[in-house]
Protein backbone atom coordinates (compact mmCIF):
# COMPACT_ATOMS: atom_id res chain seq x y z
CA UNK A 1 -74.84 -34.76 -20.26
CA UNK A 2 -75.09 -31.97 -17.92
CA UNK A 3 -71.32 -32.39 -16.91
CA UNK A 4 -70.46 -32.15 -20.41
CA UNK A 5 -72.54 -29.23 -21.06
CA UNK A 6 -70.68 -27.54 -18.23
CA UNK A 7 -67.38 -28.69 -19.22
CA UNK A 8 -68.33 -26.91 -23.01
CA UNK A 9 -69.75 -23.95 -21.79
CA UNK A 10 -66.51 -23.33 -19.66
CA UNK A 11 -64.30 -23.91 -22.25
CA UNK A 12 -65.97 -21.34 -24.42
CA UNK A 13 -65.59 -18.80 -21.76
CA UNK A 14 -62.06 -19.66 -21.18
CA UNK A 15 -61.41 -19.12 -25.26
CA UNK A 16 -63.61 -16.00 -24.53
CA UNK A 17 -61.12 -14.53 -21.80
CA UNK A 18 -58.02 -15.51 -23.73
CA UNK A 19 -59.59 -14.23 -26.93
CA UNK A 20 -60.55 -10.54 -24.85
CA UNK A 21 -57.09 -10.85 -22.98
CA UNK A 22 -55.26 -10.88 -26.07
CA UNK A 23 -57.47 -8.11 -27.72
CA UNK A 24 -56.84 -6.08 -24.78
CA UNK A 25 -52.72 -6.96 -25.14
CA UNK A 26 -52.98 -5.78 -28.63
CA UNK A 27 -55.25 -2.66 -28.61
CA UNK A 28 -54.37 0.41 -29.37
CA UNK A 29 -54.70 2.80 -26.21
CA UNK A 30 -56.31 5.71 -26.41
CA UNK A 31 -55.42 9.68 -25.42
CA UNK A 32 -56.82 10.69 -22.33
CA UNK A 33 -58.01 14.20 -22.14
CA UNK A 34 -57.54 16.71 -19.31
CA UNK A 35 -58.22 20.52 -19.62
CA UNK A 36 -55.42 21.57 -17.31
CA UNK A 37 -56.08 25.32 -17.81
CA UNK A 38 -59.40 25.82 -18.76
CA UNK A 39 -60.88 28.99 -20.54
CA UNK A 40 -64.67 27.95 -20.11
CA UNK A 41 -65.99 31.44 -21.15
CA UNK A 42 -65.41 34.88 -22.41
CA UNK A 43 -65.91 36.59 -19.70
CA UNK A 44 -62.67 34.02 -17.43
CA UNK A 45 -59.61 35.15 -17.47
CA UNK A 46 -58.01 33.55 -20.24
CA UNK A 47 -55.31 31.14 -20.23
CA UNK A 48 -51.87 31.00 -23.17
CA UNK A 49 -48.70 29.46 -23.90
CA UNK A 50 -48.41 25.68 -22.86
CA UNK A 51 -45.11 24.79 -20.74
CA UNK A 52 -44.40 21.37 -19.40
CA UNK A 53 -41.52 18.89 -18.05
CA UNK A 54 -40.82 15.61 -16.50
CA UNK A 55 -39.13 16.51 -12.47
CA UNK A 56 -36.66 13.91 -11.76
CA UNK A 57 -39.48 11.96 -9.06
CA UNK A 58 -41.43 11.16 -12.51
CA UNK A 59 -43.88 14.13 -12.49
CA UNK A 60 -45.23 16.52 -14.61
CA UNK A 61 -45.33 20.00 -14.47
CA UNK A 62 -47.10 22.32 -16.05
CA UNK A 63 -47.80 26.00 -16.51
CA UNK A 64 -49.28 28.59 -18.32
CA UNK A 65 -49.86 32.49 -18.82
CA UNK A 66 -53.02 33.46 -16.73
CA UNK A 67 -53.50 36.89 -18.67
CA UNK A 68 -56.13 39.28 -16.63
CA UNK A 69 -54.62 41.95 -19.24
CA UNK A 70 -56.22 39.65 -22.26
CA UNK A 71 -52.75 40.32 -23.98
CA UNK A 72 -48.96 39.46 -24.33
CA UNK A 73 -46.34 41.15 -21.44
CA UNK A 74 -46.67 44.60 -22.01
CA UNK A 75 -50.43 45.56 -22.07
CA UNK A 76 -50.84 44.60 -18.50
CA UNK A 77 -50.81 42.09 -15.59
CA UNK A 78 -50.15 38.29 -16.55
CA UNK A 79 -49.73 35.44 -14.01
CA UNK A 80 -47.94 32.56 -14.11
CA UNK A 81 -50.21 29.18 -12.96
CA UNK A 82 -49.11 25.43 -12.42
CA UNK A 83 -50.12 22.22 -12.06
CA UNK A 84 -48.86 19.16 -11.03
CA UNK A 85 -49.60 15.54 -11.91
CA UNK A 86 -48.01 12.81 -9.84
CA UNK A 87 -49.23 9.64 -11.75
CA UNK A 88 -48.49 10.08 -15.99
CA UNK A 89 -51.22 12.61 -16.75
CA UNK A 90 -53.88 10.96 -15.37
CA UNK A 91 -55.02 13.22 -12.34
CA UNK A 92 -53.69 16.82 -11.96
CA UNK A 93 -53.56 18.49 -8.92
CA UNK A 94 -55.07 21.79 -7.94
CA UNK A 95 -54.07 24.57 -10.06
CA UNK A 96 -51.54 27.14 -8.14
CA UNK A 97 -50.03 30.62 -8.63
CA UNK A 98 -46.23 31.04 -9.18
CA UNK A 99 -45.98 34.27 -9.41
CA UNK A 100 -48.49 37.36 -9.86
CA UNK A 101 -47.91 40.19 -11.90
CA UNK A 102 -48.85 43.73 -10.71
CA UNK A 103 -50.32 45.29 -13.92
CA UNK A 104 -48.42 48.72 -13.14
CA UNK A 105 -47.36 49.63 -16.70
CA UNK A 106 -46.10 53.22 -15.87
CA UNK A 107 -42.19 53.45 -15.54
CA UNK A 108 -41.69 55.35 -12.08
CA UNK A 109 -39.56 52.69 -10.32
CA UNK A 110 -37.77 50.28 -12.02
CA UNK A 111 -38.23 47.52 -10.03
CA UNK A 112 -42.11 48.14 -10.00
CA UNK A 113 -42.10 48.35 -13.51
CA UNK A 114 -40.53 45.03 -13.95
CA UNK A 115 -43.26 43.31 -11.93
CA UNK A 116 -45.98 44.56 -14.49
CA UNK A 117 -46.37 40.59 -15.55
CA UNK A 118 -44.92 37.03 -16.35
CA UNK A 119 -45.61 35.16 -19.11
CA UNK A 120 -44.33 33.00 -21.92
CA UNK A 121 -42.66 30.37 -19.89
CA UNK A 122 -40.29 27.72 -20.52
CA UNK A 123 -39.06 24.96 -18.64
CA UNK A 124 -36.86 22.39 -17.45
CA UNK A 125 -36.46 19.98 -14.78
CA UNK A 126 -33.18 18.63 -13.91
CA UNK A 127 -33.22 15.37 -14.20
CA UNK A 128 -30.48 14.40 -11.61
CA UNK A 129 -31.87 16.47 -8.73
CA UNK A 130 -35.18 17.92 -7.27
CA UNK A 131 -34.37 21.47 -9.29
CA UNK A 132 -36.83 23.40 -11.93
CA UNK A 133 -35.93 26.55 -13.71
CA UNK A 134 -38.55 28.54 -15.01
CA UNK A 135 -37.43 31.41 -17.46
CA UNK A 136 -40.02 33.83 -18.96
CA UNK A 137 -40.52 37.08 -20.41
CA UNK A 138 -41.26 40.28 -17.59
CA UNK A 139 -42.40 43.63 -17.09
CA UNK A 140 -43.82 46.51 -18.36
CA UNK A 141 -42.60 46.39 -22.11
CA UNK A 142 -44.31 45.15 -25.08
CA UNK A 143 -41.85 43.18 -27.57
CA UNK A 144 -42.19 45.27 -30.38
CA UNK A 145 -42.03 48.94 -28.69
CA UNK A 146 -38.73 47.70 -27.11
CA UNK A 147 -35.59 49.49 -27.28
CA UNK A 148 -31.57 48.55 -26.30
CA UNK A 149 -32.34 51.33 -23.75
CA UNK A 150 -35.69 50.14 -22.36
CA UNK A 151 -35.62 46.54 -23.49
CA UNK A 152 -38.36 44.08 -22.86
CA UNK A 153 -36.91 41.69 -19.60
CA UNK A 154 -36.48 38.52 -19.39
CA UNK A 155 -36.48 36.82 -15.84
CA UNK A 156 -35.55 33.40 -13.97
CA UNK A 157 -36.95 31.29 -11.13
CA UNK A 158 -35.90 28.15 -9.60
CA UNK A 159 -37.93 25.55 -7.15
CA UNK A 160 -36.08 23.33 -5.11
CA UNK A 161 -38.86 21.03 -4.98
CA UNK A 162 -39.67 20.06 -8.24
CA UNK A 163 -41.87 23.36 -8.97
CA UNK A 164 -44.08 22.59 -6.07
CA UNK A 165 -42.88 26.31 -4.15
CA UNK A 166 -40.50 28.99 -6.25
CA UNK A 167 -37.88 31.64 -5.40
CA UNK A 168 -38.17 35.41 -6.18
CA UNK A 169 -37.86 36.20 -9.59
CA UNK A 170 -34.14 37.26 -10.90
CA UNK A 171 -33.80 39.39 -14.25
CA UNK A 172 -31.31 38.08 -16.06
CA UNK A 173 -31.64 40.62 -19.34
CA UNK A 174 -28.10 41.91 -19.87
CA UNK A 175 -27.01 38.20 -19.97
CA UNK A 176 -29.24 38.17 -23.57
CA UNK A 177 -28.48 41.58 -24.82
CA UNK A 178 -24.74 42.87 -23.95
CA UNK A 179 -22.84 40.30 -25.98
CA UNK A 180 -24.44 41.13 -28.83
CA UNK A 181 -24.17 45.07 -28.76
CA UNK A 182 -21.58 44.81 -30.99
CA UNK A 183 -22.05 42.21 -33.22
CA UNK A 184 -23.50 42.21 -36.83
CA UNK A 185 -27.32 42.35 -36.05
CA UNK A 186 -26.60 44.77 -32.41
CA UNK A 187 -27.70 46.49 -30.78
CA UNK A 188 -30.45 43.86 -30.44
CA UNK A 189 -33.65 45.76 -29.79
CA UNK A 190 -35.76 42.86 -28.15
CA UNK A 191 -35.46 39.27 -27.55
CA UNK A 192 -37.51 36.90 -25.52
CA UNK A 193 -36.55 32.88 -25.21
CA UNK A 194 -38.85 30.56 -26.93
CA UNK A 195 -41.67 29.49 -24.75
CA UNK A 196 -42.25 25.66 -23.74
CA UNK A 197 -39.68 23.12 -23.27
CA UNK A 198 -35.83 23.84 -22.32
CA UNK A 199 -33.64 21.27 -23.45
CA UNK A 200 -31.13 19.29 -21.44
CA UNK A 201 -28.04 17.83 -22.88
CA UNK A 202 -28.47 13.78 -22.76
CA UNK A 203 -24.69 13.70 -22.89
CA UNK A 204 -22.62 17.01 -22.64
CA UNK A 205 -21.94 17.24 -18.45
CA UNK A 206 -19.78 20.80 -17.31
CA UNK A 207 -19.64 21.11 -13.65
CA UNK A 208 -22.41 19.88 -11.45
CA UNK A 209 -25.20 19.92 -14.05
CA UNK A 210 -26.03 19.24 -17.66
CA UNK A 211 -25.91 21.41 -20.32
CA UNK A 212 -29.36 23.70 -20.63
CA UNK A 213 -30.04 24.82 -23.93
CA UNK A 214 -32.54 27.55 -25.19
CA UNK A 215 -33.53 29.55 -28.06
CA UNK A 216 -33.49 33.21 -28.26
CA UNK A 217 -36.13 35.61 -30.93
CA UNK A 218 -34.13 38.34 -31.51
CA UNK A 219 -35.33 41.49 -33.08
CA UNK A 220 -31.81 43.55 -34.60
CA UNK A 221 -30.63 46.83 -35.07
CA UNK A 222 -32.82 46.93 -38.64
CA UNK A 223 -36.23 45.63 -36.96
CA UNK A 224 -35.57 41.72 -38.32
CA UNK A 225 -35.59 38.39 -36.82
CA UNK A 226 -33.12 36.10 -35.72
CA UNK A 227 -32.36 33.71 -33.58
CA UNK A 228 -29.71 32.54 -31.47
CA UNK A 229 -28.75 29.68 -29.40
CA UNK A 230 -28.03 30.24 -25.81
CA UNK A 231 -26.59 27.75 -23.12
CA UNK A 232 -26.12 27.12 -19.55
CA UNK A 233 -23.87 25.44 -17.72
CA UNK A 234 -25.04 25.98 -13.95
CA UNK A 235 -28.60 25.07 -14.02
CA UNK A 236 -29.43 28.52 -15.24
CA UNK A 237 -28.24 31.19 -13.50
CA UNK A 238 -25.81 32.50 -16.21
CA UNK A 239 -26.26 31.70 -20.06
CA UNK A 240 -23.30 32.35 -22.85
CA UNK A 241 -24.58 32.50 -27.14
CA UNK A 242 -23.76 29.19 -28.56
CA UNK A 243 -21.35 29.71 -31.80
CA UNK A 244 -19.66 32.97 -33.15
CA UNK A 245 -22.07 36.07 -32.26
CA UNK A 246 -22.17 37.38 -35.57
CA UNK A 247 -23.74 33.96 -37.15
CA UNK A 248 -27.56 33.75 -36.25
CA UNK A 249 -28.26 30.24 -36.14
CA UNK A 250 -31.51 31.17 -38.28
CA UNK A 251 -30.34 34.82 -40.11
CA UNK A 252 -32.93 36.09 -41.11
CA UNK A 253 -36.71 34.96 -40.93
CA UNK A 254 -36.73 33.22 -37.76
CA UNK A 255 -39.15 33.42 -34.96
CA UNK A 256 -40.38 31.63 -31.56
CA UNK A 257 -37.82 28.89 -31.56
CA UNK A 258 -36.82 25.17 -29.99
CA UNK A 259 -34.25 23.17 -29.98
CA UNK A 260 -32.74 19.39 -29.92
CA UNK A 261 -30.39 17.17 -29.51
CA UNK A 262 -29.97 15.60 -32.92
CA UNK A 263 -28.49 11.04 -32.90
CA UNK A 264 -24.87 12.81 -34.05
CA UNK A 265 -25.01 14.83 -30.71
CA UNK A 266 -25.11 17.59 -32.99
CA UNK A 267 -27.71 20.46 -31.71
CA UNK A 268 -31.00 21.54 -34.17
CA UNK A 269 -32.86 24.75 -34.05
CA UNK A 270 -36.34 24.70 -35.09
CA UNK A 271 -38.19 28.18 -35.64
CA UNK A 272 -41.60 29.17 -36.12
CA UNK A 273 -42.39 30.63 -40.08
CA UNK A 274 -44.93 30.78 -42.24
CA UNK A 275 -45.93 27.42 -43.97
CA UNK A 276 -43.86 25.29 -41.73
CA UNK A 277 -40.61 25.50 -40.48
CA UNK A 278 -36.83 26.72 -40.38
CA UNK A 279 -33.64 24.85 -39.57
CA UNK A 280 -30.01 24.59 -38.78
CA UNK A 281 -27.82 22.44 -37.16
CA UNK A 282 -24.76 23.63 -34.77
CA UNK A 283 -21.73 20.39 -35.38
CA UNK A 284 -19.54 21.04 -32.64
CA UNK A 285 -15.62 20.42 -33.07
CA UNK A 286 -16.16 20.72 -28.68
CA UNK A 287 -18.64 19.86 -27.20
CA UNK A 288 -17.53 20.80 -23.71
CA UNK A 289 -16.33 23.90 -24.48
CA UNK A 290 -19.46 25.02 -26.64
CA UNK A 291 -17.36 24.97 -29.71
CA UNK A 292 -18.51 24.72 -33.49
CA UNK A 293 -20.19 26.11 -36.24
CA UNK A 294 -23.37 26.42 -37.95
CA UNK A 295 -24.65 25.18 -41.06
CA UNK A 296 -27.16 26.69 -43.42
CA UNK A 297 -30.56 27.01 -42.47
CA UNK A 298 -33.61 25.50 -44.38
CA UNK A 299 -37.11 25.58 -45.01
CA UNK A 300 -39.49 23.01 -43.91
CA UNK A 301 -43.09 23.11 -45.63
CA UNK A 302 -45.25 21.88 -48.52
CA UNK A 303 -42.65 22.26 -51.44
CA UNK A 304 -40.12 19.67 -50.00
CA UNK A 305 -42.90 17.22 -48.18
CA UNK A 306 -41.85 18.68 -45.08
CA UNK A 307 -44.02 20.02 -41.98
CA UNK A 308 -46.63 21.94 -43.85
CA UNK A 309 -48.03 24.65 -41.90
CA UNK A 310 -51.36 25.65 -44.23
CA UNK A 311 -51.84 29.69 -44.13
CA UNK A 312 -49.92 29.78 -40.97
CA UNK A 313 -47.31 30.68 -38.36
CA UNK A 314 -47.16 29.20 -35.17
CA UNK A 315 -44.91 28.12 -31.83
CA UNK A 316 -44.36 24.19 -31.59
CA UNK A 317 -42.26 21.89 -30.18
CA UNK A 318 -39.15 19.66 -31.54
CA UNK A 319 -38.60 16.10 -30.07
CA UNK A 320 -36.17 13.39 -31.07
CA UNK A 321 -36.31 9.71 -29.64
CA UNK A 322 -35.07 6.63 -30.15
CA UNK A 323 -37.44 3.73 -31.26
CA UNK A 324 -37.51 0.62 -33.18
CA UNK A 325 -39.25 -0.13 -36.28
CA UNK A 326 -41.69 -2.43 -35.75
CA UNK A 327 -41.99 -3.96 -39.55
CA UNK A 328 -38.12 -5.26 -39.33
CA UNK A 329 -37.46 -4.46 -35.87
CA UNK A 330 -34.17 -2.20 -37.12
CA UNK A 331 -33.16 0.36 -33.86
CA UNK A 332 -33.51 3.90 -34.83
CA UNK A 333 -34.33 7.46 -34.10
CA UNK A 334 -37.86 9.62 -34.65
CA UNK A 335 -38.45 13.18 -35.01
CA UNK A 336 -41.45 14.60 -33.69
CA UNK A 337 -42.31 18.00 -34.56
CA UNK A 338 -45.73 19.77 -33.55
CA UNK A 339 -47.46 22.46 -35.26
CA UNK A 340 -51.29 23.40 -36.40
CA UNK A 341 -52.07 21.36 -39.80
CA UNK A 342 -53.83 24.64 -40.71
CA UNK A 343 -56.06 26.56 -42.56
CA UNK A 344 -54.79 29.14 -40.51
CA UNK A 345 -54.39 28.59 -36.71
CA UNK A 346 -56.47 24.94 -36.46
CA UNK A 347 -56.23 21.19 -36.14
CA UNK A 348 -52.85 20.88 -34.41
CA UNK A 349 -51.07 17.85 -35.09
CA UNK A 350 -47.25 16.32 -35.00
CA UNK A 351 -45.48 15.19 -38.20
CA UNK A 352 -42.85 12.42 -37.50
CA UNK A 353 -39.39 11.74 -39.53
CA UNK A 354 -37.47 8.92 -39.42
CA UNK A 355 -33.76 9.18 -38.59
CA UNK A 356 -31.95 6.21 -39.46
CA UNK A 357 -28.45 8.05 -40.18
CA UNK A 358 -27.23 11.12 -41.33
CA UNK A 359 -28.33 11.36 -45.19
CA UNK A 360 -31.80 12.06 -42.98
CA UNK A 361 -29.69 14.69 -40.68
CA UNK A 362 -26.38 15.52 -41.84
CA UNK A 363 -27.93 18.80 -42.66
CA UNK A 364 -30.66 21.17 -42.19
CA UNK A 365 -31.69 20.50 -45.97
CA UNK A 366 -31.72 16.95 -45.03
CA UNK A 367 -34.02 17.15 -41.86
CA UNK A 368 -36.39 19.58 -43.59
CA UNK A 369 -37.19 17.35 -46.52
CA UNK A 370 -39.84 13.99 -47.01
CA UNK A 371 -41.34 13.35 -43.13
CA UNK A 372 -42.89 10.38 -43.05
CA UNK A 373 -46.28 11.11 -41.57
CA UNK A 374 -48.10 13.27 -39.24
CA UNK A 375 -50.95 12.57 -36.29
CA UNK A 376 -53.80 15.22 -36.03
CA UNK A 377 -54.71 15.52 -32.31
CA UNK A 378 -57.04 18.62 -32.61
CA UNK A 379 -60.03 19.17 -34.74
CA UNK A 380 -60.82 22.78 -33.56
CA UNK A 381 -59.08 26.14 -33.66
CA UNK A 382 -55.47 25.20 -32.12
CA UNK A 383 -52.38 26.60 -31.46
CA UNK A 384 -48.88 26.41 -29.51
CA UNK A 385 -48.12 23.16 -28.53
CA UNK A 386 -45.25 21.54 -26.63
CA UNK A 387 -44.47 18.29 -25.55
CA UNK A 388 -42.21 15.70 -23.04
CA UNK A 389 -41.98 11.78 -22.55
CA UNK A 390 -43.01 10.86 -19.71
CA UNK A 391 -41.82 8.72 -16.91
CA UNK A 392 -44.02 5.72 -18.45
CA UNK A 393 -42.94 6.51 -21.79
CA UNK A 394 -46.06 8.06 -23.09
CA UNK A 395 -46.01 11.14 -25.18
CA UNK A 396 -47.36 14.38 -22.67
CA UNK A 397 -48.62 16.69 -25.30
CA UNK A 398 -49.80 20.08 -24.17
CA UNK A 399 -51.52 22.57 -26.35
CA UNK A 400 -53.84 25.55 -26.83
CA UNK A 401 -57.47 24.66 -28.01
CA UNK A 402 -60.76 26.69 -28.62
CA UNK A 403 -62.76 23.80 -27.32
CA UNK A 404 -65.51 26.06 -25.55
CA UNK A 405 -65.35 28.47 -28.77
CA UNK A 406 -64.27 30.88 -26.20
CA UNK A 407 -61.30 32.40 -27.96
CA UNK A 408 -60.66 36.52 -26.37
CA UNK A 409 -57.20 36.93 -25.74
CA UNK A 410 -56.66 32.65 -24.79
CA UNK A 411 -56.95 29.23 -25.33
CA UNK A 412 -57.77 26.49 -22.59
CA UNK A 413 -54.85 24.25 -22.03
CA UNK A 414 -55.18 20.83 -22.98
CA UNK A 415 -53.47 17.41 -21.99
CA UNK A 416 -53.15 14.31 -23.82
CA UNK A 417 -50.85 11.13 -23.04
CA UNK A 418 -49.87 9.96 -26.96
CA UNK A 419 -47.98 6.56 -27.50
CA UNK A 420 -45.48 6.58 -30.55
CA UNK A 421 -47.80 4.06 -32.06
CA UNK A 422 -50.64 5.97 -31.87
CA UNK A 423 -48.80 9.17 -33.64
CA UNK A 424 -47.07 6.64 -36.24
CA UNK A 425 -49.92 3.84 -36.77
CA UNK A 426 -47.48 1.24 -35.18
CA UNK A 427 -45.06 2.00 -37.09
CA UNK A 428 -42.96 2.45 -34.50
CA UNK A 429 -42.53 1.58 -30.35
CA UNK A 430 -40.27 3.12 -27.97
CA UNK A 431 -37.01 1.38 -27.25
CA UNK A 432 -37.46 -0.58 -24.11
């Protein structure tokens, strides 16, 4: 009786662990959480503007504005800060200076000036080699007081070592604003390049390197925005303006902007407005040669169920990836595009769009119109955002929270690891 007993008992327990073993299996993981730039009160020097990207050994790097100056470039000094996690998120290392602004705002020498601060990075990580390049807005000027003769900077740095030391700083300005002098919109009287994420051509190889591409705010001649794309074909070092230099790829109404690589190989430009979104697509006739044309931009927002941005404006990031649907296990691509849900500058999410062909993203008016869902990640006051997958597949989202109600000039800098399923309710998984 007793050996039966036993024999019972043990066969529960083995239904028990089977039973927890496939619950486990079948779970739905969730986020984990790491302030990677904390802002813990008003009184810390505040952290902005979320950068990250996958370094070809499979880690992530991250940085962000440390502004003493409370302020954008131009009202003071702002340091650049990084961090470095070596296992998918879950354990950062300690947080480290790449380069320190001086705070001297008062042009006397040049080269003093230009040092005033760093901030509004963006990144990239080559994926073939042990090279980052960091580019990010310098000096002494503020954006909007900028002129073609004392223009706001913009300056480079590269790291041999997957971002773990850097090189001097290199201004790279009259690479942004001499071809344009004399095109439709020049002089340009500022520019910056959109902060976050630089994109790497999956398939478009010239020289040693792929393409780099990266999206330029420029304010014109009449004191409007638009915004070009700009490219790279040495890691970098020099960048050409994608298309003919009297065709913004958003005309008129554009601000902080990303871009992607769209299925087609076609390239999409995705820029900050209010409500939502713009886009336009560049279809090249050459790829190599940087060849093609754009299209017409389009809105993105509430009227067309597209990425509704409620009372607001705000940086995000643009992500395409392919995935299979898991209800009749069809291959295609997903859009991912972050932004805060709103009112205002809260509750930062990422809407997703299915690509299956190119009625979804022939054109811009195509890709702005009927997503398919969004995710809300933040429940507080939230704003830039930017994303990359990382080396186990996982979603690294990085974004600006008020989560110690703490907001003077920054944010703290939050981590979370998202699976597709988790932003799409298993409605779709990563192709293996």
């Amino acid at each position: 009786m007793r050996k039966m007993t036993r024999l019972f008992v043990a066969s529960l327990c083995m239904a028990a662990l089977t039973s927890c073993g496939q619950q486990a299996k079948n779970a739905v993981i969730e986020p984990k959480e790491v302030d990677v730039f904390p802002t813990l009160t008003n009184e810390a020097i505040p952290y902005r503007i979320p950068a990250i990207t996958l370094t070809s050994k499979g880690n992530l790097l991250a940085a962000a504005d440390y502004r003493h100056c409370r302020a954008d470039i131009g009202y003071g000094r702002v340091d650049l800060h990084a961090r470095i996690s070596e296992d998918n998120g879950k354990t950062w290392g300690d947080i480290y200076t790449i380069i320190e602004g001086d705070g001297k705002l008062v042009n006397k020498d040049p080269n003093q000036s230009l040092n005033a601060g760093y901030g509004d990075p963006c990144l990239i990580a080559d994926r073939e080699s042990d090279r980052v390049l960091l580019v990010c807005v310098a000096g002494y000027q503020v954006f909007f007081k900028s002129t073609r003769e004392k223009p706001n900077q913009v300056a480079i740095m590269h790291s041999k070592d997957g971002g773990k030391t850097w090189g001097e700083p290199k201004i790279i300005t009259d690479q942004f604003y001499n071809p344009l002098d004399n095109s439709v919109v020049g002089p340009i009287q500022s520019m910056f390049i959109g902060s976050g994420r630089i994109f790497q051509s999956r398939s478009t190889k010239v020289g040693e390197y792929y393409r780099l591409y990266a999206c330029m705010l420029a304010r014109d001649k009449d004191n409007n925005f638009c915004n070009f794309v700009v490219y790279s074909d040495d890691f970098g070092d020099n960048w050409k303006i994608l298309g003919d230099i009297n065709v913004p790829g958003i005309p008129s109404k554009g601000d902080e902007p990303k871009t992607e690589e769209l299925p087609d190989g076609s390239l999409l430009l995705s820029s900050r407005t209010d409500g939502g979104r713009r886009y336009n697509i560049f279809k090249f006739t050459d790829a190599a040669k940087a060849e093609g044309s754009w299209g017409e931009c389009a809105y993105s927002g509430a009227d067309n169920n597209g990425v509704a941005a409620l009372k607001n404006a705000c940086n995000g990031e643009i992500m395409v990836l392919p995935v299979v649907r898991n209800s009749d296990k069809k291959k295609m691509h997903i859009a991912l595009q972050s932004i805060p849900f709103g009112p205002e500058r809260t509750n930062v999410g990422i809407y997703y769009k299915e690509l299956m062909d190119e009625s979804d993203y022939g054109t811009a008016a195509d890709f702005a119109k009927d997503w398919d869902g969004r995710y809300q990640v933040s429940t507080l006051p939230s704003a830039y955002s930017t994303m990359i997958q990382q080396a186990d597949g996982e979603i690294a989202f990085l974004y600006e929270e008020d989560k110690y109600k703490t907001i003077g000039g920054g944010y703290t800098i939050v981590y979370k690891n998202l699976s597709i399923e988790k932003i799409t309710e298993g409605k779709y998984s990563l192709v293996k």
